[in-house]
Protein backbone atom coordinates (compact mmCIF):
# COMPACT_ATOMS: atom_id res chain seq x y z
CA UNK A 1 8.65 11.59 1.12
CA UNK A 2 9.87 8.03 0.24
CA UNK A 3 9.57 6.96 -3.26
CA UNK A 4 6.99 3.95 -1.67
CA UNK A 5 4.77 6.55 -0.31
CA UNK A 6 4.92 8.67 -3.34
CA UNK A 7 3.99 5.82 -5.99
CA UNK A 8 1.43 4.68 -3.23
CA UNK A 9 0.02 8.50 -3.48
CA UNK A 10 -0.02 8.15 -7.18
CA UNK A 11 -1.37 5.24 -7.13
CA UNK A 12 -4.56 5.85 -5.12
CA UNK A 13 -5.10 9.59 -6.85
CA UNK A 14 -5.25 7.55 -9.93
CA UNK A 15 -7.36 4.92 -9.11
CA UNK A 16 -9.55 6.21 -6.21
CA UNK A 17 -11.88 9.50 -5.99
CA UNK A 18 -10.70 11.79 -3.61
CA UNK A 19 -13.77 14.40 -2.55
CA UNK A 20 -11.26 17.46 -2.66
CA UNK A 21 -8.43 16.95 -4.38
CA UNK A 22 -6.54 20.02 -3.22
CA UNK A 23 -6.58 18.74 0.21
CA UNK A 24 -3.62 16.83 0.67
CA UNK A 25 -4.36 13.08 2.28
CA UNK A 26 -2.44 13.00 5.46
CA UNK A 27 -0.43 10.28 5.77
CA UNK A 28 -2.17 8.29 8.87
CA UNK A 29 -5.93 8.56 7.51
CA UNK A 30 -7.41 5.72 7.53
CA UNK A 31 -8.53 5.11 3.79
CA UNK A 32 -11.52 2.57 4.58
CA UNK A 33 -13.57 5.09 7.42
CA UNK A 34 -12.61 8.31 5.39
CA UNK A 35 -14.26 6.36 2.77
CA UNK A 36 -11.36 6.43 0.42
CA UNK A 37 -11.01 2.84 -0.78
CA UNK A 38 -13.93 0.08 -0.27
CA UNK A 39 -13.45 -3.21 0.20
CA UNK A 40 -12.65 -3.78 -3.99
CA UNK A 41 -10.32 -0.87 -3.70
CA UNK A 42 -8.69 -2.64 -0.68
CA UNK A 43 -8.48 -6.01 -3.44
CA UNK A 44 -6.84 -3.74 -6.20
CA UNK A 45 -4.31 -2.03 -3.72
CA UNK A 46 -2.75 -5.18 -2.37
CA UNK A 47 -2.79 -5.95 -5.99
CA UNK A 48 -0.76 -3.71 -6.44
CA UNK A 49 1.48 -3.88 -3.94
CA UNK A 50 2.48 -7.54 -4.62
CA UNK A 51 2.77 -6.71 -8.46
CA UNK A 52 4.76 -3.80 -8.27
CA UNK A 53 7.10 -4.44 -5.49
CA UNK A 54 7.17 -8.28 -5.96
CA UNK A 55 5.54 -9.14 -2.71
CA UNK A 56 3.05 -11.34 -1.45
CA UNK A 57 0.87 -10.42 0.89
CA UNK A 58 -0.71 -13.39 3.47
CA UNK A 59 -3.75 -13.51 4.21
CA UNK A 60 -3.05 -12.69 7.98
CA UNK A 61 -1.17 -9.93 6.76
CA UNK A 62 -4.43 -7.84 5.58
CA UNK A 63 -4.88 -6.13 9.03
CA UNK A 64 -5.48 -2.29 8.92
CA UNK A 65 -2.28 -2.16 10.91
CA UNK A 66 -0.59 -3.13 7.69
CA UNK A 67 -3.22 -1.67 4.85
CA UNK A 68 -5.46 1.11 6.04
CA UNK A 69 -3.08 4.32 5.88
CA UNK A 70 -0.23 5.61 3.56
CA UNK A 71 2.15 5.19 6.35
CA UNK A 72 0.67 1.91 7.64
CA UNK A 73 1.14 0.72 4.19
CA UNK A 74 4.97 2.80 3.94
CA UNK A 75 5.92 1.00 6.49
CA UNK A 76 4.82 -2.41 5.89
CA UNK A 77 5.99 -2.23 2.23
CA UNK A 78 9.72 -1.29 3.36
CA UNK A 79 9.32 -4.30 6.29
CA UNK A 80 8.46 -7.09 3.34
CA UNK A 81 11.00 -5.56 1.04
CA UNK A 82 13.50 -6.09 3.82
CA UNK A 83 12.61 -9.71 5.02
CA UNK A 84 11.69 -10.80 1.15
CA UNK A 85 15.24 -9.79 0.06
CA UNK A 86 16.94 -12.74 0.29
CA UNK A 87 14.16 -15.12 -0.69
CA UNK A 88 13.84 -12.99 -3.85
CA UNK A 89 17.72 -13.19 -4.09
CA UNK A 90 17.58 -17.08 -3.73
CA UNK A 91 15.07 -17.48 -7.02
CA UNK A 92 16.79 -15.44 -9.29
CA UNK A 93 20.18 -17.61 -8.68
């Protein structure tokens, strides 16, 4: 498990009711139809995401292909650290 995935586990145990907590999420659930996170819960977790990995996240960016699984969200997490890099690089010179 990548430490993304684990602090995005974290985070939604913390934050969002999960009906049996024993029951591990799997990683490609989707979290809106499994009822997981509503649509406020989807507003908090790309808050999140651009607050603790110093993101932003467009507008055309909020797809499910990018926000409604752990791995969707893995994956485009590690994508925007990679292509952010530099930019983020540029600002703190």
């Amino acid at each position: 498990m990548s430490l993304v995935e684990s602090e995005l586990r974290s985070f939604i145990g913390d934050n969002f009711f999960l009906a049996d907590d024993s029951k591990r999420l799997s990683g490609n659930a989707s979290l809106t139809r499994d009822g997981i996170i509503d649509s406020v819960g989807i507003v908090e977790l790309l808050h999140f995401i651009e607050t603790h990995y110093g993101i932003e996240i467009t507008d055309d960016e909020t797809i499910p292909e990018n926000i409604d699984s752990i791995d969707n969200i893995v994956r485009y997490v590690s994508r925007k650290l990679e292509t952010d890099a530099p930019r983020r690089e540029a600002q703190a010179s």
